[in-house]
PDB file of N, CA and C in Angstrom:
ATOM      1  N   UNK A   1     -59.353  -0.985  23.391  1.00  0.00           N
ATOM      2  CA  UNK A   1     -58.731   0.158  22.800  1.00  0.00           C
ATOM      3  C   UNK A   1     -57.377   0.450  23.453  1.00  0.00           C
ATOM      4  N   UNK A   2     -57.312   0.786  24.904  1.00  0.00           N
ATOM      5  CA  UNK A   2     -56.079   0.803  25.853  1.00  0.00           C
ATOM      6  C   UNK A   2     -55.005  -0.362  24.830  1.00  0.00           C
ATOM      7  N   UNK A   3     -55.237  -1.660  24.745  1.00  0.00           N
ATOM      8  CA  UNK A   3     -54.820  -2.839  24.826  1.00  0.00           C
ATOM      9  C   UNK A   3     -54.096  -2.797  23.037  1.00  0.00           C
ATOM     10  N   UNK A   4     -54.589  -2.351  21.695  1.00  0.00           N
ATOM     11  CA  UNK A   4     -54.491  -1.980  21.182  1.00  0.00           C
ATOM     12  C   UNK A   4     -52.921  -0.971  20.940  1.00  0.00           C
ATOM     13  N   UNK A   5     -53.514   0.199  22.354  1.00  0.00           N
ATOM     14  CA  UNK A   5     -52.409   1.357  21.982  1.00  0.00           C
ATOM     15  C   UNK A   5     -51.440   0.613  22.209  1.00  0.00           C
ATOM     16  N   UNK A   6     -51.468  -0.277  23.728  1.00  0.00           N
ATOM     17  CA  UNK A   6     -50.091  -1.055  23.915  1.00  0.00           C
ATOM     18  C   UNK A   6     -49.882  -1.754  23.542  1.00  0.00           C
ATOM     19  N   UNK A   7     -50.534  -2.349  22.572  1.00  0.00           N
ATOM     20  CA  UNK A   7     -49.860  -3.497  21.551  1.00  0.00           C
ATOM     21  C   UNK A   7     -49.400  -2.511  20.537  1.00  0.00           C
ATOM     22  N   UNK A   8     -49.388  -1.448  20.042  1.00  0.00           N
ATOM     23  CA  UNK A   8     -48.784  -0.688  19.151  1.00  0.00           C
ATOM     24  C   UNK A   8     -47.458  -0.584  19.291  1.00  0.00           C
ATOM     25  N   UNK A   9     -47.638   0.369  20.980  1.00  0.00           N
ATOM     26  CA  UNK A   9     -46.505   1.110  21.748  1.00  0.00           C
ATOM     27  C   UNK A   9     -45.439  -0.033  21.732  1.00  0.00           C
ATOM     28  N   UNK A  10     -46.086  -1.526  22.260  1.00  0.00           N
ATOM     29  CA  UNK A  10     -44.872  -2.337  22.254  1.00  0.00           C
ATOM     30  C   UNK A  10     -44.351  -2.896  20.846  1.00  0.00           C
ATOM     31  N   UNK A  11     -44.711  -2.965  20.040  1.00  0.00           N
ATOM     32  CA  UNK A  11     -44.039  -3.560  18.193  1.00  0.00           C
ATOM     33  C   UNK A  11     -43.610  -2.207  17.903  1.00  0.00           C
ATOM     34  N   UNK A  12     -43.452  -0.907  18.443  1.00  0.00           N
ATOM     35  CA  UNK A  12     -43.079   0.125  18.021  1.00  0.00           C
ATOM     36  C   UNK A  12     -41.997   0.444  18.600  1.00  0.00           C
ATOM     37  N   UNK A  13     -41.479  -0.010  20.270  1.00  0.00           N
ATOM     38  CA  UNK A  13     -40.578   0.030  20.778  1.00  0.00           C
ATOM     39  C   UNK A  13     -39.589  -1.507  20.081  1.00  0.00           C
ATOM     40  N   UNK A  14     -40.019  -2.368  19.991  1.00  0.00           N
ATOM     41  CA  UNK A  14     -39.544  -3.427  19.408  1.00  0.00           C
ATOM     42  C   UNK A  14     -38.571  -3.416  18.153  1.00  0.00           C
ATOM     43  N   UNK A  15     -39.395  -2.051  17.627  1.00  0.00           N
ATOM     44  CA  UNK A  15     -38.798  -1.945  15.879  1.00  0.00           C
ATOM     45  C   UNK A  15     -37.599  -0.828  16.378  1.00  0.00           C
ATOM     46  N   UNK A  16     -38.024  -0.237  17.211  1.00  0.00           N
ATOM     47  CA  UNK A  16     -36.737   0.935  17.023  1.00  0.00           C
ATOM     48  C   UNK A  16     -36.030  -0.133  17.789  1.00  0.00           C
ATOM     49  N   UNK A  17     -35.690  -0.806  19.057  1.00  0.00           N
ATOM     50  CA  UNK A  17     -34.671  -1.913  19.344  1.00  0.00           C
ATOM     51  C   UNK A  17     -33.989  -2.325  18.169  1.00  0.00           C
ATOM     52  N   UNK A  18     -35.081  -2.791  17.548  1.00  0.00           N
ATOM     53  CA  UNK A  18     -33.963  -3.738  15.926  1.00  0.00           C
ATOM     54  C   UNK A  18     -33.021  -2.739  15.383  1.00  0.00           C
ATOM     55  N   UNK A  19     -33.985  -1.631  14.845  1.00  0.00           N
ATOM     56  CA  UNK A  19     -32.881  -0.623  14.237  1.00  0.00           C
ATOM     57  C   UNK A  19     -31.677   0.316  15.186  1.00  0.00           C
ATOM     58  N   UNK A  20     -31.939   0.199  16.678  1.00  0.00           N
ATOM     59  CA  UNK A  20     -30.848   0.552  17.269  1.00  0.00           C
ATOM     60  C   UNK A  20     -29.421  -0.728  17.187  1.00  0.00           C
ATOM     61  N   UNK A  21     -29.956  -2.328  16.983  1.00  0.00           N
ATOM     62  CA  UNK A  21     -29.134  -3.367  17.204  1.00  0.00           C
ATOM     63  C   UNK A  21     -28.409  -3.368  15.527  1.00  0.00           C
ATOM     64  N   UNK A  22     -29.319  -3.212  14.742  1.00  0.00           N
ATOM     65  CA  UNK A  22     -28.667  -2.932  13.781  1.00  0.00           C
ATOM     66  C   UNK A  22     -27.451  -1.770  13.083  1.00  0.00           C
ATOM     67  N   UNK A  23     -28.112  -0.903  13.686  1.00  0.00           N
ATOM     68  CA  UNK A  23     -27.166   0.417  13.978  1.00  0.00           C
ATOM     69  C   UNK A  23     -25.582  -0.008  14.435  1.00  0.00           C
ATOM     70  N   UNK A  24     -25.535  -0.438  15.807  1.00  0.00           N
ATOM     71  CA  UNK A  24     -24.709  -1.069  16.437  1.00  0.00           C
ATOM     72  C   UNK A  24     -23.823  -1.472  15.814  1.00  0.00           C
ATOM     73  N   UNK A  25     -24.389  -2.850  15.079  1.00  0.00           N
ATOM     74  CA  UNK A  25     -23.619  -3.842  14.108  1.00  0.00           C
ATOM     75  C   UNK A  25     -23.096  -3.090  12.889  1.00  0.00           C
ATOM     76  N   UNK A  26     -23.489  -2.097  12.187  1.00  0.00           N
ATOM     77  CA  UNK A  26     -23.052  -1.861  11.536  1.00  0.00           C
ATOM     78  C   UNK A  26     -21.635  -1.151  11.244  1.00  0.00           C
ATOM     79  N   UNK A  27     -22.270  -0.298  12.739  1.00  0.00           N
ATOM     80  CA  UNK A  27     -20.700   0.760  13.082  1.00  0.00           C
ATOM     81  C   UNK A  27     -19.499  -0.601  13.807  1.00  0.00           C
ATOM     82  N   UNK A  28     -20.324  -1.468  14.191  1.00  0.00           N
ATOM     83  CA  UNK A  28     -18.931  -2.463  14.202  1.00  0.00           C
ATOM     84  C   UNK A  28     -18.341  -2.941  13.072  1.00  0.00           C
ATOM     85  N   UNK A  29     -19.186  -3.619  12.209  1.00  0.00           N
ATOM     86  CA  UNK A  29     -18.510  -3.605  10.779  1.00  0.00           C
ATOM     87  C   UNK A  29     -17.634  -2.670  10.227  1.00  0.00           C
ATOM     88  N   UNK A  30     -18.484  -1.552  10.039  1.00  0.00           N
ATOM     89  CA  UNK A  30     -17.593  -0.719   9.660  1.00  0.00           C
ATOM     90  C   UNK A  30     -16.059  -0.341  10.053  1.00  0.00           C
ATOM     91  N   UNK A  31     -15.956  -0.414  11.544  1.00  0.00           N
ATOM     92  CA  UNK A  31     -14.520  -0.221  12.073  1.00  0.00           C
ATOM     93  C   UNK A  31     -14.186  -1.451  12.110  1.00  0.00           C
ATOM     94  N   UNK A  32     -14.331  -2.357  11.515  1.00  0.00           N
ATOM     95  CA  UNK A  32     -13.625  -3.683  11.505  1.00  0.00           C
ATOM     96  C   UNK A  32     -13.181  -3.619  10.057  1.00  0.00           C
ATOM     97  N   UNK A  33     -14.112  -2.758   8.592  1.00  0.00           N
ATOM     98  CA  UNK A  33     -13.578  -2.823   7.757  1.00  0.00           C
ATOM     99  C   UNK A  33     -12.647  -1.768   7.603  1.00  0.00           C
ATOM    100  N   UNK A  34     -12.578  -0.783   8.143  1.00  0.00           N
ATOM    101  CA  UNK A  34     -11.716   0.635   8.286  1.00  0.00           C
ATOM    102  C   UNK A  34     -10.250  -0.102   8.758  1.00  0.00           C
ATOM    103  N   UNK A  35      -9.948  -1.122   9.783  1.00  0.00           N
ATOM    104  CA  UNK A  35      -9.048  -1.712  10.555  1.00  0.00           C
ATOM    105  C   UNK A  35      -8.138  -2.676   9.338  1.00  0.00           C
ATOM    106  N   UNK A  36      -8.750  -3.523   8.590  1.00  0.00           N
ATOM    107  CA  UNK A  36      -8.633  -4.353   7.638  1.00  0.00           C
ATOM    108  C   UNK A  36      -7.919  -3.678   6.630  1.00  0.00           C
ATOM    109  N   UNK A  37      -8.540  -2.606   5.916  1.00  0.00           N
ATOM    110  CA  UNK A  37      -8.061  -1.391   5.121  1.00  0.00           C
ATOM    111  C   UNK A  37      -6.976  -1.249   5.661  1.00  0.00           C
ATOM    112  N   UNK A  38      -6.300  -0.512   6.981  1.00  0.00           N
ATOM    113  CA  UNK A  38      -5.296   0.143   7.148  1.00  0.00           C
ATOM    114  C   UNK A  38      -4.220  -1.052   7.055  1.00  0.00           C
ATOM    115  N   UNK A  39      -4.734  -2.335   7.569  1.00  0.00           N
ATOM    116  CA  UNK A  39      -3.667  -3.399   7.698  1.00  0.00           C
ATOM    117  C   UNK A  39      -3.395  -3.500   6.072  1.00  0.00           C
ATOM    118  N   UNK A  40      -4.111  -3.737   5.446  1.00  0.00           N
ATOM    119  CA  UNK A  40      -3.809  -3.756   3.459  1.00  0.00           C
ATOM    120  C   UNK A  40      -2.837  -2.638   3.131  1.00  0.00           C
ATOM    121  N   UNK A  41      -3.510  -1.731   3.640  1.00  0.00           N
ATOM    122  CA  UNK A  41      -2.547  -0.665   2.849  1.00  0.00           C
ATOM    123  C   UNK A  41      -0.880  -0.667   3.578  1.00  0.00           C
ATOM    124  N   UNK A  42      -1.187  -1.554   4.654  1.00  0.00           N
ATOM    125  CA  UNK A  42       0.368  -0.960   6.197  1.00  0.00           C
ATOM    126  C   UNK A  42       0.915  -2.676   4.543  1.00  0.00           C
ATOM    127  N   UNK A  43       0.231  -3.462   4.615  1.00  0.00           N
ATOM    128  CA  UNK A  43       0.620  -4.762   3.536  1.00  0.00           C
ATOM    129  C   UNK A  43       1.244  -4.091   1.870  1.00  0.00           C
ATOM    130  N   UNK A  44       0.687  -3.427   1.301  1.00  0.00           N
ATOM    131  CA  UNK A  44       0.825  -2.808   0.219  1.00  0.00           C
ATOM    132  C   UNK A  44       2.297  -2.185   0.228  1.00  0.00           C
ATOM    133  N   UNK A  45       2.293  -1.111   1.157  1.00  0.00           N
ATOM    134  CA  UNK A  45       3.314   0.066   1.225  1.00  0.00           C
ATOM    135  C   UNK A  45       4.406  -1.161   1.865  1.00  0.00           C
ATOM    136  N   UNK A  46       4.561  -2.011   2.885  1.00  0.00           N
ATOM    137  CA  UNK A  46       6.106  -3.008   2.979  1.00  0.00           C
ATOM    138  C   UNK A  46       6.249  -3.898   1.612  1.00  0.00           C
ATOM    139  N   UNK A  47       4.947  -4.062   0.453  1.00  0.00           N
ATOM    140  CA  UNK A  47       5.885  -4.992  -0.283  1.00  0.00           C
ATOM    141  C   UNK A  47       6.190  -4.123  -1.566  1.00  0.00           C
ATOM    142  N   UNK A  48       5.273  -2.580  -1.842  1.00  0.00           N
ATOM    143  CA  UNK A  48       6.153  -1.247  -2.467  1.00  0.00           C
ATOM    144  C   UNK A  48       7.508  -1.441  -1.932  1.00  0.00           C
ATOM    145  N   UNK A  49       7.835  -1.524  -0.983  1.00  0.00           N
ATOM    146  CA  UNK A  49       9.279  -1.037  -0.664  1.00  0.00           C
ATOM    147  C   UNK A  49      10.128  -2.446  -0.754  1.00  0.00           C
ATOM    148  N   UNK A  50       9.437  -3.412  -0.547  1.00  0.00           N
ATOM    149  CA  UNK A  50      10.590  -4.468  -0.797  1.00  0.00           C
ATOM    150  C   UNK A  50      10.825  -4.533  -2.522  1.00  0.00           C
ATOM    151  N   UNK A  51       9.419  -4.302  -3.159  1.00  0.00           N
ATOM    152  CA  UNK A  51       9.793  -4.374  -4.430  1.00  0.00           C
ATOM    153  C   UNK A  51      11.191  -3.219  -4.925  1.00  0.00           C
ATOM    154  N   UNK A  52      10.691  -2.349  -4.603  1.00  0.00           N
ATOM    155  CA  UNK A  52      11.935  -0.946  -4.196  1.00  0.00           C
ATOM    156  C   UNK A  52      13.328  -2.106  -4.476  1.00  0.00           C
ATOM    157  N   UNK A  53      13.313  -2.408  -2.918  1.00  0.00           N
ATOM    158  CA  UNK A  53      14.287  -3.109  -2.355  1.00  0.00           C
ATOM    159  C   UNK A  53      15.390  -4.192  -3.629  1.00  0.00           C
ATOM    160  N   UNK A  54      14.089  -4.888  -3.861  1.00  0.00           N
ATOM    161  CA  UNK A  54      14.954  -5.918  -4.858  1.00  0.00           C
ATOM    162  C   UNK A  54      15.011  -5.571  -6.209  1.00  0.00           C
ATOM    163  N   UNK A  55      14.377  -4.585  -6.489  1.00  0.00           N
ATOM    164  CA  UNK A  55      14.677  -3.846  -8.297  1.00  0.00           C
ATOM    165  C   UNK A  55      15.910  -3.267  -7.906  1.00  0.00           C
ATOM    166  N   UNK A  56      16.737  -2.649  -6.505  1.00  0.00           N
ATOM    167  CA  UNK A  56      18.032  -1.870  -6.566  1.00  0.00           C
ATOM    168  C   UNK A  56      19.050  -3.659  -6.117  1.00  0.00           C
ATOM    169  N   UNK A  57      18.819  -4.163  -5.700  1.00  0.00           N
ATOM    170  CA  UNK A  57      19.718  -5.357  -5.738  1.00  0.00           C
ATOM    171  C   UNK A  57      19.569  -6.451  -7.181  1.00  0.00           C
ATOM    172  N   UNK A  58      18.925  -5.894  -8.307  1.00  0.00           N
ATOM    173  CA  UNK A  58      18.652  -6.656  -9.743  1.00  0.00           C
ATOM    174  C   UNK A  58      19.630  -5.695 -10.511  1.00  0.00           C
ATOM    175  N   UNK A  59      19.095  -4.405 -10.270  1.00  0.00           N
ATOM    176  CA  UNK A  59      20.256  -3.554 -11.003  1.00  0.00           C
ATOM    177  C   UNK A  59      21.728  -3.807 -10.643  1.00  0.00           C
ATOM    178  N   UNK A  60      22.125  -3.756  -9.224  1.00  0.00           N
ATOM    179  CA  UNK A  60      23.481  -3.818  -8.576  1.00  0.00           C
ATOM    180  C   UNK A  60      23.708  -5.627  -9.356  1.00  0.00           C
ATOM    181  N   UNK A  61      23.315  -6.579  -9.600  1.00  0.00           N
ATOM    182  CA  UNK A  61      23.680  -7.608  -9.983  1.00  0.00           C
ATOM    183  C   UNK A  61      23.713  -7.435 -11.785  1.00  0.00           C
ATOM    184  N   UNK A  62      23.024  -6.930 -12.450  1.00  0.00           N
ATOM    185  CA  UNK A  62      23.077  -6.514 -13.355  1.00  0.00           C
ATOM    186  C   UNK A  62      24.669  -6.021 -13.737  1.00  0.00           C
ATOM    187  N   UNK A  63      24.737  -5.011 -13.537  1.00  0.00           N
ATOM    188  CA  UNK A  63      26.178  -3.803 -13.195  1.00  0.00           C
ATOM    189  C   UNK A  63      27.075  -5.452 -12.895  1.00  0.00           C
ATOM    190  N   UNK A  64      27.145  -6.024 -12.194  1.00  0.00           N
ATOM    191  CA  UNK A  64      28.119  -6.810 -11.732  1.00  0.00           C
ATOM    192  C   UNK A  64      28.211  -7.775 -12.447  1.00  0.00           C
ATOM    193  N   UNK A  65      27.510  -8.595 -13.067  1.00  0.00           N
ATOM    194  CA  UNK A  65      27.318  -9.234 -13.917  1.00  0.00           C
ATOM    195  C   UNK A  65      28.179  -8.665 -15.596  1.00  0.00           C
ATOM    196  N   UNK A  66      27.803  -7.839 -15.377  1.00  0.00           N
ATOM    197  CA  UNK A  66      28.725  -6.781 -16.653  1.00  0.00           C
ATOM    198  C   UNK A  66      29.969  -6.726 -16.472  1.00  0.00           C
ATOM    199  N   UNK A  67      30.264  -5.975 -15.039  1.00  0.00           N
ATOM    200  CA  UNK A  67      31.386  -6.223 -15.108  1.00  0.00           C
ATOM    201  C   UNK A  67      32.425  -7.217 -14.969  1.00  0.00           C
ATOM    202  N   UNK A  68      31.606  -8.269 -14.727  1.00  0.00           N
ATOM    203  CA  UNK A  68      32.660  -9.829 -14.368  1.00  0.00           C
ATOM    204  C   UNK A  68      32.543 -10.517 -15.594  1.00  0.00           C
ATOM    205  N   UNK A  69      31.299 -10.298 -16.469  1.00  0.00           N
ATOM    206  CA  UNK A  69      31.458 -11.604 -17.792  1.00  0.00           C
ATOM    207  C   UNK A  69      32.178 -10.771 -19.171  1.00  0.00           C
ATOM    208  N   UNK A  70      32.242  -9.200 -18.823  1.00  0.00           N
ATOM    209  CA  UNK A  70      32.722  -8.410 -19.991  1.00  0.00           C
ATOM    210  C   UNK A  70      34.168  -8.626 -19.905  1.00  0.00           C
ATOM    211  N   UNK A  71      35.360  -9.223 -19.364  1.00  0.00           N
ATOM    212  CA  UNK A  71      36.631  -8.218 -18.903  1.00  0.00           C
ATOM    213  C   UNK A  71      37.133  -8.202 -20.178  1.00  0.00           C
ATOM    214  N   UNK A  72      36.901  -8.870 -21.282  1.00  0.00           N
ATOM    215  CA  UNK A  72      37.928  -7.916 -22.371  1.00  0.00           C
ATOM    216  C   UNK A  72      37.309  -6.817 -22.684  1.00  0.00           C
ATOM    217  N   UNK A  73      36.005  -6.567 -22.835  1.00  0.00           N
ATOM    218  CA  UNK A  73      35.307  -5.183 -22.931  1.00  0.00           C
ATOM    219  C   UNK A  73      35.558  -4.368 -22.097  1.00  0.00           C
ATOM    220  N   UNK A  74      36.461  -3.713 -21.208  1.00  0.00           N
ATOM    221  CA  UNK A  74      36.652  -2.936 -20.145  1.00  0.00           C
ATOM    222  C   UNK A  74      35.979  -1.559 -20.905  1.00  0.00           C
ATOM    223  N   UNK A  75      36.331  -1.238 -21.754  1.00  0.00           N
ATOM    224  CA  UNK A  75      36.249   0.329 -22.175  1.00  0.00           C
ATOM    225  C   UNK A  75      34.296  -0.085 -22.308  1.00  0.00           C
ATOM    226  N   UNK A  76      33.130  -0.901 -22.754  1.00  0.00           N
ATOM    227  CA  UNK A  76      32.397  -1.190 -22.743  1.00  0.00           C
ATOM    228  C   UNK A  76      31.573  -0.793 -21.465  1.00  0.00           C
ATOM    229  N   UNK A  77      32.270  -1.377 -20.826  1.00  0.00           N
ATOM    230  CA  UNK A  77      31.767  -1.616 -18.815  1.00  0.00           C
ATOM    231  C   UNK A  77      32.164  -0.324 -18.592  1.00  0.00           C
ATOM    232  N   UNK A  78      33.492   0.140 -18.665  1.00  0.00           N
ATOM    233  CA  UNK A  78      33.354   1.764 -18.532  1.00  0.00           C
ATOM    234  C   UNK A  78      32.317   2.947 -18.890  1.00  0.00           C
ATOM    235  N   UNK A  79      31.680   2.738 -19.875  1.00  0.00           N
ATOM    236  CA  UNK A  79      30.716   3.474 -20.618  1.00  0.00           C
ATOM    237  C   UNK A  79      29.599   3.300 -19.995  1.00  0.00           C
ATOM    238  N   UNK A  80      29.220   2.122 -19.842  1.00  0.00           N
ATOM    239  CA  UNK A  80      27.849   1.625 -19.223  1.00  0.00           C
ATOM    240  C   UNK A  80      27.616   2.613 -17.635  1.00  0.00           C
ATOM    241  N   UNK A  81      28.989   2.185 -16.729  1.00  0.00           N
ATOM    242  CA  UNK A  81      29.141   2.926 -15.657  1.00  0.00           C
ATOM    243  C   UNK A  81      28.876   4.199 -15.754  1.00  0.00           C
ATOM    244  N   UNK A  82      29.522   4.791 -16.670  1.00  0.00           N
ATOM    245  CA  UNK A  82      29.975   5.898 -16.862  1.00  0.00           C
ATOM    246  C   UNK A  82      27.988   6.669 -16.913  1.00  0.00           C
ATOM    247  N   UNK A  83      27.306   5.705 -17.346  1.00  0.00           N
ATOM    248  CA  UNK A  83      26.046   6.004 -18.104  1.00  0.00           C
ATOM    249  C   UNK A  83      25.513   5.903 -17.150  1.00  0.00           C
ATOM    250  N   UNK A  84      25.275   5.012 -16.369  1.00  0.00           N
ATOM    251  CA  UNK A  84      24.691   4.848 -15.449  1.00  0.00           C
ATOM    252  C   UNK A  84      24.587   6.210 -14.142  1.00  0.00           C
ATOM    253  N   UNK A  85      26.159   6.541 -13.962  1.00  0.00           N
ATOM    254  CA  UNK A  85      26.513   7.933 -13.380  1.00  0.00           C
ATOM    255  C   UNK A  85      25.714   8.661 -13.391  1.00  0.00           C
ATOM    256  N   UNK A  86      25.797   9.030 -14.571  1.00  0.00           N
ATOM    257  CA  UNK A  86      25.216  10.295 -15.481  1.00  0.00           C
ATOM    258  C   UNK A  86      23.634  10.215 -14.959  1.00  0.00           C
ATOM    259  N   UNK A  87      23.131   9.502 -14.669  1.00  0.00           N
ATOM    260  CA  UNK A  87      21.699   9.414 -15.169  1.00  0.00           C
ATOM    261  C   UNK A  87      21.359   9.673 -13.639  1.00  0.00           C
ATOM    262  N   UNK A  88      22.098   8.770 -12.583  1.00  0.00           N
ATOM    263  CA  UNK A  88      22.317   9.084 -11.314  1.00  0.00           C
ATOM    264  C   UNK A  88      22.193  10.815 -10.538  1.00  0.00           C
ATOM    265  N   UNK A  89      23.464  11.374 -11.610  1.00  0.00           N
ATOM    266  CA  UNK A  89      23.704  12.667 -11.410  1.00  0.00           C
ATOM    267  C   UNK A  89      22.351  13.887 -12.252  1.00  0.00           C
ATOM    268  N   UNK A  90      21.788  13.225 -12.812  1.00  0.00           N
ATOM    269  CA  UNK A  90      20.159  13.814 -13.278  1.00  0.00           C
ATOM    270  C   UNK A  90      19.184  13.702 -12.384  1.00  0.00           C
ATOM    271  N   UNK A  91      19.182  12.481 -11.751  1.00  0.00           N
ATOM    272  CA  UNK A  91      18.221  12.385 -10.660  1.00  0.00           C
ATOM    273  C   UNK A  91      18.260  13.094  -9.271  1.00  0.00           C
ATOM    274  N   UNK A  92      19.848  13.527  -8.964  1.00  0.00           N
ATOM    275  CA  UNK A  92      19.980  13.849  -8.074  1.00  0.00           C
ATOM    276  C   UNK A  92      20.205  16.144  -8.066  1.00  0.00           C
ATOM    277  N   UNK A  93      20.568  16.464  -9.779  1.00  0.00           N
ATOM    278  CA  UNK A  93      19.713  17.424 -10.284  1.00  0.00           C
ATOM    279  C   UNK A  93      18.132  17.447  -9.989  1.00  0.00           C
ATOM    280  N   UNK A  94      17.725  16.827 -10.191  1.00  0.00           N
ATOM    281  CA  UNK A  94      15.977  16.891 -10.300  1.00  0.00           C
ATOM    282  C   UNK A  94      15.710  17.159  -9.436  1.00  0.00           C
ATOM    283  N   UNK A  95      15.947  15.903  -8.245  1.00  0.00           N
ATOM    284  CA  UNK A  95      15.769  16.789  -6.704  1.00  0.00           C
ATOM    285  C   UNK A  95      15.791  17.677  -6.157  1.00  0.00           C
ATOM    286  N   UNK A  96      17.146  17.745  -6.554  1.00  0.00           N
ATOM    287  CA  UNK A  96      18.033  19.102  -5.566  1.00  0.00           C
ATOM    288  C   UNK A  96      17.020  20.583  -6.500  1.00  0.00           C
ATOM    289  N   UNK A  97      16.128  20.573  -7.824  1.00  0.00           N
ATOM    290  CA  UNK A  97      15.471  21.792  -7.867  1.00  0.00           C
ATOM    291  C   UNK A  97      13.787  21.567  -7.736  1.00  0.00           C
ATOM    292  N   UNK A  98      13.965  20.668  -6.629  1.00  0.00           N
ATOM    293  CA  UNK A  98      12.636  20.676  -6.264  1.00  0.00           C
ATOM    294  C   UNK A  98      11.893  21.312  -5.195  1.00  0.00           C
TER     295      UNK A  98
END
């Protein structure tokens, strides 16, 4: 009977071991996937901004492109600029009543 309880007591201490080792592992996982996450998102937000980056150097070649293959259109390329301004000077309205 004694022999019994301690064969209980010990597969009972045994099982909570597992679920403490498991425990363990998990909260390591977890901050290994929390770590992974932040590196994706730190990955995400530099190639947001390079995309940023090279949509304002597509436009600036754009614009330049206009103005170097248009030159008998000057008054054309003027307008475009001129448009472009404008739209500039809306955005920078928008802000400024924010």
């Amino acid at each position: 009977m004694i022999e019994d309880k301690n064969e209980i007591i010990n597969e009972l201490k045994q099982k909570v071991y597992k679920i403490i080792s498991l425990y363990n592992e998990s909260i390591k996982k977890n901050y290994n996937l929390e770590q992974k996450n932040i590196e994706l998102l730190n990955k995400l937000n530099n190639s947001k901004n390079e995309i940023k980056k090279l949509q304002e150097k597509y436009d600036l070649l754009k614009i330049a492109k206009t103005v170097s293959t248009n030159v008998k259109d000057v008054n054309d390329t003027k307008n475009k600029i001129n448009r472009i301004i404008r739209e500039v000077d809306k955005c920078i309205a928008l802000l400024n009543n924010e």
